[in-house]
C-alpha atoms as a PDB file:
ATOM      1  CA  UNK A   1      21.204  -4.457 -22.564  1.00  0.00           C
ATOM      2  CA  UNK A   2      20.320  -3.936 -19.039  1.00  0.00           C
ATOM      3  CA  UNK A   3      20.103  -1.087 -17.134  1.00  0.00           C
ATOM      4  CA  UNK A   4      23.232  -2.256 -14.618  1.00  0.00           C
ATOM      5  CA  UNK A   5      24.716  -3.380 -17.602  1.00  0.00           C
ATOM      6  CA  UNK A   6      24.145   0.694 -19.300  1.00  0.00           C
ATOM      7  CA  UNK A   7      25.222   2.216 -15.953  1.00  0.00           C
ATOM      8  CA  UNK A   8      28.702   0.713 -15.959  1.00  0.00           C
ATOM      9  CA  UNK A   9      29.932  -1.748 -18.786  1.00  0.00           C
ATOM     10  CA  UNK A  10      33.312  -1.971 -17.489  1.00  0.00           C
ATOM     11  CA  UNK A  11      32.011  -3.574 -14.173  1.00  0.00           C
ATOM     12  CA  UNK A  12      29.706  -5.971 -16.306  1.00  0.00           C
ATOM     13  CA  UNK A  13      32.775  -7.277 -18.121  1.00  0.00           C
ATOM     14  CA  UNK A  14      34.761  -7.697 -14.625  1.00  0.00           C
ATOM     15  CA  UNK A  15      32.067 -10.106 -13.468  1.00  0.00           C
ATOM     16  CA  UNK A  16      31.585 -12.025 -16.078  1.00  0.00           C
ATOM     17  CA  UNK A  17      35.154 -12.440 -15.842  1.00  0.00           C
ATOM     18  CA  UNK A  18      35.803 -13.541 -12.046  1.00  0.00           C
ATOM     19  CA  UNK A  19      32.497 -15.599 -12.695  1.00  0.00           C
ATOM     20  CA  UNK A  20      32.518 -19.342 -13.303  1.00  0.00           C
ATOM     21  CA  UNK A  21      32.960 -20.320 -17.366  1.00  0.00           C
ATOM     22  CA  UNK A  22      29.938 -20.788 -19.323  1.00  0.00           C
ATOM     23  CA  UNK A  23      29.432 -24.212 -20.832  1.00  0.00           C
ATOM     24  CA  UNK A  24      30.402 -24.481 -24.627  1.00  0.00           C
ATOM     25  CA  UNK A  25      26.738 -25.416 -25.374  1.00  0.00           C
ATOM     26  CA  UNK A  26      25.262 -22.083 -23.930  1.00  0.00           C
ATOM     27  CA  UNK A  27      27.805 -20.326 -25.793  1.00  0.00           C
ATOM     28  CA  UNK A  28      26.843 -21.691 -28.991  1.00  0.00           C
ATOM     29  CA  UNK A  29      23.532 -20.801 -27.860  1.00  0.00           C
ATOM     30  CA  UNK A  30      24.687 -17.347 -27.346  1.00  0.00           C
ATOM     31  CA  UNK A  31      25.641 -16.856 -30.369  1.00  0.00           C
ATOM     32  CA  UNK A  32      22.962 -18.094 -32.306  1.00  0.00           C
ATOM     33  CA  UNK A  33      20.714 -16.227 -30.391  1.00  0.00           C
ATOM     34  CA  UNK A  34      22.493 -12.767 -31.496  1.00  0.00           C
ATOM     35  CA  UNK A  35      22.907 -14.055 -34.989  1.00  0.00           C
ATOM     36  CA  UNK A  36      19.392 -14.922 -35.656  1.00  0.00           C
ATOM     37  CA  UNK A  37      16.830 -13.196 -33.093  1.00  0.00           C
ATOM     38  CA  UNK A  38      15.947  -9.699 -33.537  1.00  0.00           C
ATOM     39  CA  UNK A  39      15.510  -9.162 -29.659  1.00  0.00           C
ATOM     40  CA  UNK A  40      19.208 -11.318 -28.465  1.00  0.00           C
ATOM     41  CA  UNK A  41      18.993  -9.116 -25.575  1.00  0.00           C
ATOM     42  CA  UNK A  42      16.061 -11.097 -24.234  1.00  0.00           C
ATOM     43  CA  UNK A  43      18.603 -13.497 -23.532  1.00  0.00           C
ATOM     44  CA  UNK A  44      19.611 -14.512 -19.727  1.00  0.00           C
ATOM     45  CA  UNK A  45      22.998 -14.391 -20.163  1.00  0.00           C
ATOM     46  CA  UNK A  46      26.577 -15.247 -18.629  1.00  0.00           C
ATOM     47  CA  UNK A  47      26.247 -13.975 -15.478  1.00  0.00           C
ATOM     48  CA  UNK A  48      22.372 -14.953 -14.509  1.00  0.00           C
ATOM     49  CA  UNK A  49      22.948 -18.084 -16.461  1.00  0.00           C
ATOM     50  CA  UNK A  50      25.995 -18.752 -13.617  1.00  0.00           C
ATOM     51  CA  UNK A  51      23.314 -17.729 -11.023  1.00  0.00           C
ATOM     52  CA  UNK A  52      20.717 -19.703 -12.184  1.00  0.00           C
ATOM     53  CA  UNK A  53      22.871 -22.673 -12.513  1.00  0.00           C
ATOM     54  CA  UNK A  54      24.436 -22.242  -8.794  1.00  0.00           C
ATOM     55  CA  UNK A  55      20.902 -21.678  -7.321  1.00  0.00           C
ATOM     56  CA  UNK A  56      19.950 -24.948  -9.416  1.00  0.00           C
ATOM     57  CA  UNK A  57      22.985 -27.012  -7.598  1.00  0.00           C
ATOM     58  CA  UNK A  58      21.916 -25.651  -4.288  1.00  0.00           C
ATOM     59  CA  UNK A  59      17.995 -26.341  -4.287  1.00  0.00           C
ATOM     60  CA  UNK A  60      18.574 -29.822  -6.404  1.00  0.00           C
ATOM     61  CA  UNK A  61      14.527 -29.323  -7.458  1.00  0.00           C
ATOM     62  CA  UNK A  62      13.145 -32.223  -8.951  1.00  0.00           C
ATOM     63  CA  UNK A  63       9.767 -29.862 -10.328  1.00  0.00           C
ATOM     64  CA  UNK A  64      11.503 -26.764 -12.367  1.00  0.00           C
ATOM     65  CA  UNK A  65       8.909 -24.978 -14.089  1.00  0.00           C
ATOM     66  CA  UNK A  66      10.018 -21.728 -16.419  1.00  0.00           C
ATOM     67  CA  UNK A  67       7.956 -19.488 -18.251  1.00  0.00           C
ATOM     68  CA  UNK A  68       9.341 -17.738 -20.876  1.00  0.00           C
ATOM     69  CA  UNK A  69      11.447 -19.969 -22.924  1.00  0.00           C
ATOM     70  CA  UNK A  70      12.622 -17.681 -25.293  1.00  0.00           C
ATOM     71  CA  UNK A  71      15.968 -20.047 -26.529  1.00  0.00           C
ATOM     72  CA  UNK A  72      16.129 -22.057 -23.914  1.00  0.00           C
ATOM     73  CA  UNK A  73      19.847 -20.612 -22.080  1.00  0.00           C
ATOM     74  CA  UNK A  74      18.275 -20.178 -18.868  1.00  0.00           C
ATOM     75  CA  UNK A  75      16.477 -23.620 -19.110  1.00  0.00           C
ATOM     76  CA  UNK A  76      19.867 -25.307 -19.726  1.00  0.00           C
ATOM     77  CA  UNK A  77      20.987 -23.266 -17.165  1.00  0.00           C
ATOM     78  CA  UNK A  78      19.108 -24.555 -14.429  1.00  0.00           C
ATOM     79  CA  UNK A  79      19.217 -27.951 -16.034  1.00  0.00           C
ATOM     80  CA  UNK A  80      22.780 -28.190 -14.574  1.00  0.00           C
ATOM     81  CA  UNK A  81      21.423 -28.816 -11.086  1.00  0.00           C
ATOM     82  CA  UNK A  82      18.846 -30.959 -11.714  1.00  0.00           C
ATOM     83  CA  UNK A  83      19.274 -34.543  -9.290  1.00  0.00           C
ATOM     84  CA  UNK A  84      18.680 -37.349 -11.597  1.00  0.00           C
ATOM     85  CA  UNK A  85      14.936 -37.489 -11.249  1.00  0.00           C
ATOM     86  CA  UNK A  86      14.657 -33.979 -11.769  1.00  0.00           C
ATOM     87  CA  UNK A  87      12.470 -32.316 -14.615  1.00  0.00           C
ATOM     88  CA  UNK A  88      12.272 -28.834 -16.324  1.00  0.00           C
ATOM     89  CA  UNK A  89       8.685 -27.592 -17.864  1.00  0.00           C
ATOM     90  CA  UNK A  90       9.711 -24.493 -19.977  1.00  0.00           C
ATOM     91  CA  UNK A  91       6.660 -22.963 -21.832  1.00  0.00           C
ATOM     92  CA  UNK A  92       6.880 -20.475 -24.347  1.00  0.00           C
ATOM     93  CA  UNK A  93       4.003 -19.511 -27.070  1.00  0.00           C
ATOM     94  CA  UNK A  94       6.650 -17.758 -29.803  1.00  0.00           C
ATOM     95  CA  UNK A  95       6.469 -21.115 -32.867  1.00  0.00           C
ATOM     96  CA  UNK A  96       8.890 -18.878 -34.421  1.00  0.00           C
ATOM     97  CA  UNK A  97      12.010 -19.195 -32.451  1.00  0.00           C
ATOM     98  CA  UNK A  98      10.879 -23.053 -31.128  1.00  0.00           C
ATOM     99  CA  UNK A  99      13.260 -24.774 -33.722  1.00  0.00           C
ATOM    100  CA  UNK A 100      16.336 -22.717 -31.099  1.00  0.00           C
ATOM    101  CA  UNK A 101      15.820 -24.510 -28.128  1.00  0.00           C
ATOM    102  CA  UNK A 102      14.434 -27.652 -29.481  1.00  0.00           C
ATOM    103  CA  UNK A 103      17.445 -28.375 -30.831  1.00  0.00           C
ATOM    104  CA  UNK A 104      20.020 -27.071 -28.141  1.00  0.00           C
ATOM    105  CA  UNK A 105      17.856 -29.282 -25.576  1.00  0.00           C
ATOM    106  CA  UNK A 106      18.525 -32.116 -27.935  1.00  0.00           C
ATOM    107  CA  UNK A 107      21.705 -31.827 -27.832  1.00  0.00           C
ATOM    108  CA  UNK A 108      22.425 -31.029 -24.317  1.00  0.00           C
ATOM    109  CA  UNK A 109      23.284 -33.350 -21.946  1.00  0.00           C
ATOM    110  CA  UNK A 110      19.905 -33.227 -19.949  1.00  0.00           C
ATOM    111  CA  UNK A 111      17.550 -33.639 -23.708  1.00  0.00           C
ATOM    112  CA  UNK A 112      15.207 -36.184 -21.463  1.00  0.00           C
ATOM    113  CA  UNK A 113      15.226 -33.365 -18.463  1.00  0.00           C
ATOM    114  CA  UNK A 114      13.372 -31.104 -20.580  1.00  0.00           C
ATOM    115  CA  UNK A 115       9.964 -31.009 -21.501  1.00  0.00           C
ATOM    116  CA  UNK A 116       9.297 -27.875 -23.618  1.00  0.00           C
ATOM    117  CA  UNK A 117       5.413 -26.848 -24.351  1.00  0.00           C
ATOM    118  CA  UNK A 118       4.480 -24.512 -27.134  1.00  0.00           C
ATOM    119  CA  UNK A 119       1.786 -22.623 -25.756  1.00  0.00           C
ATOM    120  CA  UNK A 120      -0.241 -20.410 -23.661  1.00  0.00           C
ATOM    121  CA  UNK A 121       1.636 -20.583 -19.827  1.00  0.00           C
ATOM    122  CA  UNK A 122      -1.588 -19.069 -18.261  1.00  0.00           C
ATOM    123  CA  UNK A 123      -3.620 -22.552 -19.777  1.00  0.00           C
ATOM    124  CA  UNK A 124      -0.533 -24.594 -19.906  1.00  0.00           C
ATOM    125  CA  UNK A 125       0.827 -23.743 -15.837  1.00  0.00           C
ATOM    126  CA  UNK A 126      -2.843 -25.134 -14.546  1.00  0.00           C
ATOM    127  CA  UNK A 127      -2.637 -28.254 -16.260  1.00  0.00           C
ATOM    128  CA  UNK A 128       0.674 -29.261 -14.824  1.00  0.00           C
ATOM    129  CA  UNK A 129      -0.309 -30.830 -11.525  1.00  0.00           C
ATOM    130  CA  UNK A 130       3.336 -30.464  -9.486  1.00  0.00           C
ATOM    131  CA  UNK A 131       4.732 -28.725  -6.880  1.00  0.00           C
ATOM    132  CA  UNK A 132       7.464 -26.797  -7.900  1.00  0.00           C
ATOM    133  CA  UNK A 133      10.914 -26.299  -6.117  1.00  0.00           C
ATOM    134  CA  UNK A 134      12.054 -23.961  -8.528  1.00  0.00           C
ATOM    135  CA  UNK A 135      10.625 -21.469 -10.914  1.00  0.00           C
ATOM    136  CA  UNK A 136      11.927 -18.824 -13.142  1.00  0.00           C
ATOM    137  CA  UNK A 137       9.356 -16.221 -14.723  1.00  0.00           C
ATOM    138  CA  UNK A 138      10.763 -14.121 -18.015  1.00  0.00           C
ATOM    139  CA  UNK A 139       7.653 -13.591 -20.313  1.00  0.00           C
ATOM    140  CA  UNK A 140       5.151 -10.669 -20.607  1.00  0.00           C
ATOM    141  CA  UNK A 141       5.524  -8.629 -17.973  1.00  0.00           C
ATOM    142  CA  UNK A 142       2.048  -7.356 -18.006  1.00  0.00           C
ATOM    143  CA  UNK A 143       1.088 -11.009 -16.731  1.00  0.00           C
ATOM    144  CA  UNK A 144       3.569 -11.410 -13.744  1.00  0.00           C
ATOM    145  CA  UNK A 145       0.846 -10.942 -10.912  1.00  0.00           C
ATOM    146  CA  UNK A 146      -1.083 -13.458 -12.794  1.00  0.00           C
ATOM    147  CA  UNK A 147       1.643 -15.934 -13.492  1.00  0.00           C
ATOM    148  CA  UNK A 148       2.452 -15.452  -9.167  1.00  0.00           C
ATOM    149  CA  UNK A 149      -1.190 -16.348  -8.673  1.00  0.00           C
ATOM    150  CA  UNK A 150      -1.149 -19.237 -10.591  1.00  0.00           C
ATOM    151  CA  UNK A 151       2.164 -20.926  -9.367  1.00  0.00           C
ATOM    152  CA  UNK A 152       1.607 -20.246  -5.627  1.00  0.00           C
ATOM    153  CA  UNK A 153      -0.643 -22.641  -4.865  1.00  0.00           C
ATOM    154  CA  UNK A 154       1.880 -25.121  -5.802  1.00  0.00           C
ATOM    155  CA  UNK A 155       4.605 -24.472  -4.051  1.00  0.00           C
ATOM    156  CA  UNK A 156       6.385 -26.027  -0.743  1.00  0.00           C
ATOM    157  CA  UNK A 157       8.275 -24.237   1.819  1.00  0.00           C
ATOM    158  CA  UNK A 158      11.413 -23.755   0.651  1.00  0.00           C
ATOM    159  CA  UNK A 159      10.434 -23.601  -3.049  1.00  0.00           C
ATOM    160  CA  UNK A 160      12.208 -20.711  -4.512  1.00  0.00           C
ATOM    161  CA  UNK A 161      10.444 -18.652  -7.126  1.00  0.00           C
ATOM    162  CA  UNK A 162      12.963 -15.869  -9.470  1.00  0.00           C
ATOM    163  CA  UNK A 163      11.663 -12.902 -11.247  1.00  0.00           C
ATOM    164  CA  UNK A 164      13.357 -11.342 -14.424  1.00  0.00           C
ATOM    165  CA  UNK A 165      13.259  -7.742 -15.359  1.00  0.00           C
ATOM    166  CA  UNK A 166      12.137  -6.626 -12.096  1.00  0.00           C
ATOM    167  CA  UNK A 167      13.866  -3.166 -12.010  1.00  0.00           C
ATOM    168  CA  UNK A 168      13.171  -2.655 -15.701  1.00  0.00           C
ATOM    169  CA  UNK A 169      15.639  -0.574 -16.653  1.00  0.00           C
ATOM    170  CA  UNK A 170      15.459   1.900 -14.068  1.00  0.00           C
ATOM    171  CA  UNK A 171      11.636   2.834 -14.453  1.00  0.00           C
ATOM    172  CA  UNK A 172      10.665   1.186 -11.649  1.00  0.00           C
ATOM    173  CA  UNK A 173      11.971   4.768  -9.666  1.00  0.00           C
ATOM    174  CA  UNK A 174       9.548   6.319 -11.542  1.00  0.00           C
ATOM    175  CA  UNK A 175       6.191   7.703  -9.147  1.00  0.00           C
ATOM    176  CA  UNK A 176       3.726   7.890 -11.790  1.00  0.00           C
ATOM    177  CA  UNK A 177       4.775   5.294 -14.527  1.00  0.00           C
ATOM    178  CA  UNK A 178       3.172   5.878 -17.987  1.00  0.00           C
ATOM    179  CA  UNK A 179       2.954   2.309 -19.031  1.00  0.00           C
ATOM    180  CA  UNK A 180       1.705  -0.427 -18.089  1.00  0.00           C
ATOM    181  CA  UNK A 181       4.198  -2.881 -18.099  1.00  0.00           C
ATOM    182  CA  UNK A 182       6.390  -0.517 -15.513  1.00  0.00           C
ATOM    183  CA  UNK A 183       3.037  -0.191 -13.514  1.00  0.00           C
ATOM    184  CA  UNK A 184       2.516  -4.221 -13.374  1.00  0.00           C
ATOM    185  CA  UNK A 185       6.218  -4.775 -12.351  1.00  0.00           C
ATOM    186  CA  UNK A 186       6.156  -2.574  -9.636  1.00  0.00           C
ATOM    187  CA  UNK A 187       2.672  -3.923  -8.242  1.00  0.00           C
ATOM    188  CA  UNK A 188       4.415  -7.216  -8.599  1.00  0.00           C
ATOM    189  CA  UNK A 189       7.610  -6.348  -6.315  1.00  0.00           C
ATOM    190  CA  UNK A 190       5.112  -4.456  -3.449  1.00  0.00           C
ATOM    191  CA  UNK A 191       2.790  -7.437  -3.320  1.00  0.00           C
ATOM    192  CA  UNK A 192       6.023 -10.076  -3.324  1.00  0.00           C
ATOM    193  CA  UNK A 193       7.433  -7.634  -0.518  1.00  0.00           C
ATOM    194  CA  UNK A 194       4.080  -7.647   1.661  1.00  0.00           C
ATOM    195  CA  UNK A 195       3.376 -10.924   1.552  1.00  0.00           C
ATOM    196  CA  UNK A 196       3.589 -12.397   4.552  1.00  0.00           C
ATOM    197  CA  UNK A 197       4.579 -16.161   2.855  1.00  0.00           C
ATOM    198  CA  UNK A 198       7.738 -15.272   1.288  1.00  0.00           C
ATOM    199  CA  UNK A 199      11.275 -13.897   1.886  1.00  0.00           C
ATOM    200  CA  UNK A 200      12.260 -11.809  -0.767  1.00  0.00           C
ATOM    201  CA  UNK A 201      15.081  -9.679  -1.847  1.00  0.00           C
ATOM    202  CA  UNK A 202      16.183  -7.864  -5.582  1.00  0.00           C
ATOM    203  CA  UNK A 203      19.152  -8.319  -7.148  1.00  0.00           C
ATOM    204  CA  UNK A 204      20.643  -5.996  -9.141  1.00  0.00           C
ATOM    205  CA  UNK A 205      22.067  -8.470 -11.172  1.00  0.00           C
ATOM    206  CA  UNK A 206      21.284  -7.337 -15.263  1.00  0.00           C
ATOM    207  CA  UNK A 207      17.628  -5.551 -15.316  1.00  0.00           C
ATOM    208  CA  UNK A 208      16.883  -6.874 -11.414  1.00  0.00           C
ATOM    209  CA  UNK A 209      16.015 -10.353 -10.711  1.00  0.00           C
ATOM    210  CA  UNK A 210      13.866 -10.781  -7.801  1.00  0.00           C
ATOM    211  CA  UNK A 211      14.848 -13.308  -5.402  1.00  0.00           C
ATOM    212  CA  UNK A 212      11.996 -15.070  -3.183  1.00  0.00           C
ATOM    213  CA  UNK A 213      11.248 -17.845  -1.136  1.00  0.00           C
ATOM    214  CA  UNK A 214       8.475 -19.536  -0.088  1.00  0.00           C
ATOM    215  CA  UNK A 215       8.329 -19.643   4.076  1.00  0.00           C
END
């Protein structure tokens, strides 16, 4: 649960329910991700899952790269903008859960779309020679500078770059965070915010998605 989400669930449910349906295959996904994860929560969801797809549509990026795979809804979610020569990289290094989206991206519509590594994105990103039009980050959030480092090299103008879990449940308001994983976030959002190469803007959409483009 997100902290939006905690704040006011009756809201949540209204805009999930003025938003645009969700595809039967992510809500199979869904499902199976609450039945058989113990962290479902990780999930992207309806309503990012509508924004991911929209922002997909609008940018038409033929280079997607995601890290953080976790079941793959967010990677089918973006998969519903791809052009026809488009292509999503999705790493993830959790073997445990890899038989989930495996199978979902199998049987989706865009199976030949998606390339999914099992793996190590800090080793895996660098040997993926592309420049990327779109790119989602949802994994450890202790590596998020290092992930932005990695990625920016290899991006155009115009290439948009989206950040999950950027308000972390509220503890980004805290002055002197205790751990490190609020501390990392919010070095993430004032370097993103100072940097004189992208537009940027959070929205508090879930637990904060940050928003940026490259200039």
């Amino acid at each position: 649960m997100s902290y939006f989400e905690e704040l006011d669930k009756e809201m949540d449910r209204y805009l999930e329910e003025t938003a645009s349906e969700e595809p039967i295959i992510l809500k199979k996904l869904r499902k199976e991700t609450y039945q058989k994860t113990t962290q479902p929560h990780m999930i992207s969801g309806y309503l990012q899952g509508r924004l991911l797809s929209i922002l997909s549509h609008i940018v038409q990026p033929k280079n997607v790269l995601e890290i953080g795979t976790f079941t793959g809804y967010a990677a089918l979610s973006m998969a519903e903008g791809l052009p026809k020569d488009g292509k999503i990289f999705t790493i993830d290094k959790n073997e445990d859960l890899a038989y989930i989206p495996k199978k979902y991206f199998a049987e989706s519509n865009y199976k030949d779309q998606i390339e999914f590594i099992l793996g190590d994105a800090k080793e895996e990103i660098k040997k993926l020679d592309k420049v990327w039009d779109l790119i989602f980050i949802d994994a450890d959030k202790e590596s998020y500078l290092e992930y932005l480092k990695l990625v920016k090299p290899n991006l155009r103008s115009g290439s948009i770059i989206l950040i999950d879990n950027v308000l972390w449940y509220g503890k980004v308001l805290e002055n002197n965070p205790k751990d490190k994983q609020t501390e990392q976030i919010k070095l993430v959002n004032k370097i993103i915010a100072e940097d004189p190469d992208f537009e940027n803007l959070i929205l508090p959409l879930r637990d904060g998605l940050h928003l940026i483009r490259k200039k």
